[in-house]
Every structure is written in structure tokens, then in C-alpha cells.
Protein backbone atom coordinates (compact mmCIF):
# COMPACT_ATOMS: atom_id res chain seq x y z
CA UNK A 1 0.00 0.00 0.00
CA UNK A 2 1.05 3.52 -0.30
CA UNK A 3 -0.24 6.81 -0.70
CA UNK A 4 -0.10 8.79 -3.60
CA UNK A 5 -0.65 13.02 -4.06
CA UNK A 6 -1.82 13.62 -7.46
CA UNK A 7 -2.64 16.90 -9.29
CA UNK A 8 -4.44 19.19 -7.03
CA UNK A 9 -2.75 17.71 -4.21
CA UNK A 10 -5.69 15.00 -4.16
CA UNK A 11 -4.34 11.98 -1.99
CA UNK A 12 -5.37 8.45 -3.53
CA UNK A 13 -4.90 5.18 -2.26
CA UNK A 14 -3.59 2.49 -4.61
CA UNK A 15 -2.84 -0.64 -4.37
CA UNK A 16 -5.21 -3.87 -2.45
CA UNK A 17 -5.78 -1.23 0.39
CA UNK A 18 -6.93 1.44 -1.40
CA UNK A 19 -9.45 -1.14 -3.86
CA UNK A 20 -10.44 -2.96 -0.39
CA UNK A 21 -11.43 0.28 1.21
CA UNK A 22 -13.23 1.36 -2.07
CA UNK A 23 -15.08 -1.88 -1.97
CA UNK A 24 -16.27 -1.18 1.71
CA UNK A 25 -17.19 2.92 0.96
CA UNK A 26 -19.63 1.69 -2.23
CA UNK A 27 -20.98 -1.45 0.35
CA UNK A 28 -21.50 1.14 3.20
CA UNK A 29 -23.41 3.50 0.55
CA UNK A 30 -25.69 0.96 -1.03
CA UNK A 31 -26.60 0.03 2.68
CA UNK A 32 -27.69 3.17 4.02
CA UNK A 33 -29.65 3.95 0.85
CA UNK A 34 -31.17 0.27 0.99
CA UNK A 35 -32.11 0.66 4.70
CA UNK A 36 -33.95 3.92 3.72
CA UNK A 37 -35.59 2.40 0.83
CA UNK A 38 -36.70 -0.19 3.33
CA UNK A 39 -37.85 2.31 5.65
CA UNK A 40 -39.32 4.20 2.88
CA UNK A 41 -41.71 1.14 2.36
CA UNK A 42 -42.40 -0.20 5.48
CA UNK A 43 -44.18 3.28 7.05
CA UNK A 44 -45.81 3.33 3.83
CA UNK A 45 -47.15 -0.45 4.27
CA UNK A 46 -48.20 -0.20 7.94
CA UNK A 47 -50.08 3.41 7.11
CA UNK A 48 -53.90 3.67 8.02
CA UNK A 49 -55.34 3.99 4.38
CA UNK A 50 -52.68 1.08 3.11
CA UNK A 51 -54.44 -1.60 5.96
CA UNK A 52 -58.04 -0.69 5.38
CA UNK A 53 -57.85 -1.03 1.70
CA UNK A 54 -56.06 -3.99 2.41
CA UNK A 55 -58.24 -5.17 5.02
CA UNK A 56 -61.59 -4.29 2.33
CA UNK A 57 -59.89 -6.69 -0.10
CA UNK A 58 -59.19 -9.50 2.15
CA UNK A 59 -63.47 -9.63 2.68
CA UNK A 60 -64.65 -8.70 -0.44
CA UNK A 61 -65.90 -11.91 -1.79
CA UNK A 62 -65.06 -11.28 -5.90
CA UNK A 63 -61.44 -9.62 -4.69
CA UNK A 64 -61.19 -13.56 -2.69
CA UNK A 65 -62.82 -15.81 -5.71
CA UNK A 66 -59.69 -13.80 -7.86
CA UNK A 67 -56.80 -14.39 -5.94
CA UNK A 68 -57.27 -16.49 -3.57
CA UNK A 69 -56.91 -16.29 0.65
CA UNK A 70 -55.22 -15.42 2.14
CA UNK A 71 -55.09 -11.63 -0.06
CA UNK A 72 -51.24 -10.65 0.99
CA UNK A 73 -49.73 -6.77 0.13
CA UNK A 74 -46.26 -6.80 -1.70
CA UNK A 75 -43.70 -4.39 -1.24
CA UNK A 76 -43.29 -1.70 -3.80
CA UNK A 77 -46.00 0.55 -3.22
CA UNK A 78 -46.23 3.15 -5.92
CA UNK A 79 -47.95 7.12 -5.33
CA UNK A 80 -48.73 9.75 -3.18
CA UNK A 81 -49.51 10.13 0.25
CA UNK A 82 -49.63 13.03 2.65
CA UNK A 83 -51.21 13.61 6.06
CA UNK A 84 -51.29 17.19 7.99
CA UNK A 85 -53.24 16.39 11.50
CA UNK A 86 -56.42 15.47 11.19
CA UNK A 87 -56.29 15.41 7.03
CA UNK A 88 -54.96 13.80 4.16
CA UNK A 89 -55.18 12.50 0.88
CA UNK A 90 -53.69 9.50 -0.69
CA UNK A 91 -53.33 8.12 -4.20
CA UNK A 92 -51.90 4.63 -4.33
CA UNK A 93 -51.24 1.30 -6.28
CA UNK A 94 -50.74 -1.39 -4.34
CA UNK A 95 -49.64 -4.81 -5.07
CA UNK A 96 -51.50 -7.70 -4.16
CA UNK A 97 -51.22 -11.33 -4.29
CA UNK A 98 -53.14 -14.36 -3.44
CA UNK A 99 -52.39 -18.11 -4.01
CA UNK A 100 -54.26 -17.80 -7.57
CA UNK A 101 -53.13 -14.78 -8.70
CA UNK A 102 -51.35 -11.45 -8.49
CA UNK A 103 -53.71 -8.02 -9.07
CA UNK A 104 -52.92 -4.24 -7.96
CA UNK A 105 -55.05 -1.92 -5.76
CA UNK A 106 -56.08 1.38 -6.99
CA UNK A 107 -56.47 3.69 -3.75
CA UNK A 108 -58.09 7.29 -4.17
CA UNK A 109 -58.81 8.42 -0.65
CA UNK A 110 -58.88 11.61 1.63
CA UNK A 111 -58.93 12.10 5.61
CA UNK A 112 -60.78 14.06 7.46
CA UNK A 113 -61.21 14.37 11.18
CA UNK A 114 -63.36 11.15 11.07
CA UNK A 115 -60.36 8.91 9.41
CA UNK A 116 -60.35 7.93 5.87
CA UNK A 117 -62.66 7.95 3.32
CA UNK A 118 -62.32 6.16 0.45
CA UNK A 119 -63.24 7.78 -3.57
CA UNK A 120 -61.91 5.17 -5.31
CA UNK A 121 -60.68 1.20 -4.63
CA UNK A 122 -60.37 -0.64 -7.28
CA UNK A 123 -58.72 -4.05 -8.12
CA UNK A 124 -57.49 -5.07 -11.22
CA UNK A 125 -55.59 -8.66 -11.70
CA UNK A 126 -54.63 -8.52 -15.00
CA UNK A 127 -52.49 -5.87 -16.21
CA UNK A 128 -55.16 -5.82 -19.37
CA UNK A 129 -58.37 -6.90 -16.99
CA UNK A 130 -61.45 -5.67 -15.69
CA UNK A 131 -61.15 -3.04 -12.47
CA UNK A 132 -63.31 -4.83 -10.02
CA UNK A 133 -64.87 -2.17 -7.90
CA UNK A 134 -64.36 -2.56 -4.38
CA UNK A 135 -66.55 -0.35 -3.03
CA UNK A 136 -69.84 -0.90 -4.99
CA UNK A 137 -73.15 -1.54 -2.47
């Protein structure tokens, strides 16, 4: 190992130290961003809106008959949310998955001192299917 000044007076390592502690710096970085990526995710997951739409597919008896129980949420969450006290407003896709099938979840919702309300939730299973319309009565 030894240390070299280039132009500028720039220090660089060379040699097996300077590639092993290269190796280690770009390891270190993709960690840190992966653990907020994960982080990211998970307070989006275990959100308010992202369980009851959840929790409305799971017993809704067409969204069951589709894919299957038990109705699972995947990971990468795609869209908006934002919350200011007591309001909100969130537009979502979630993935979903059962042991048939796979689908998404299209969330439109607001909140209001009450909780969450929901304008749209809508499931589609194939990328090219029907939306089945979770909140019809």
C-alpha cells in the first residue's frame, strides 16, 4: 500500500488497500440507501389507508374468488400520500397477491377528522383486466 498526491494535491490510495477500502465505501453507501428504501416502504405499508384497503380486499368476496386467501400486500407501493393532523389524501397502487393470482389496488382516498374515506378502490388482476370495484353496495 502507499499513498499517492496527485494533481491538485488530491491523496489516492492504490494498491489492495486502497481497492479494499473502495469496496467497503460503495458497500456502506448501497446500505444506508437500501435501509432507507426499506424504511421508505415499510411506514408506507403499515399506514392507516394502506391496511383498510387492504383489510376491504381480504373480505370482499369477488377480490377472494380472484386471488385467492389469504389476499397478501407486496412491497413496492407506488404514489402519493400526505397527512397534515387530522387530514390527508392518498393516491396509491398497491400490489396484491393471493395463491391464484397477483392483481394491484387502486387507492383514491382523503382524511378528514373522522379517518379515511375512500373515492376510489379498485382491483385489477390482470395488467389488461377488468377493475373490479371494491366499493360498490
Amino acid at each position: 500500500m502507499y499513498i499517492r498526491v496527485g494533481r491538485g494535491g488530491r491523496i489516492r490510495l492504490a494498491g489492495p488497500l486502497g481497492c479494499l477500502l473502495s469496496a467497503v465505501l460503495f458497500t456502506c453507501v448501497i446500505g444506508l440507501f437500501g435501509g432507507i428504501f426499506a424504511l421508505v416502504f415499510s411506514v408506507m405499508r403499515s399506514s392507516d389507508v394502506v391496511q383498510q384497503a387492504v383489510a376491504v380486499a381480504q373480505k370482499d368476496d369477488a377480490a377472494v374468488r380472484a386471488l385467492g386467501e389469504p389476499i397478501t400486500l407486496g412491497w413496492f407501493l407506488s404514489g402519493s400520500m400526505s397527512t397534515s393532523g387530522s387530514s390527508g389524501k392518498a393516491s396509491l397502487t398497491l400490489p396484491v397477491s393471493g395463491p391464484d393470482g397477483k392483481g394491484a389496488l387502486y387507492v383514491n382516498a382523503y382524511k378528514d377528522p373522522e379517518g379515511w374515506h375512500f373515492m376510489t378502490l379498485e382491483l385489477q388482476v390482470k395488467p389488461d383486466g377488468p377493475l373490479l370495484d371494491l366499493l360498490r353496495e
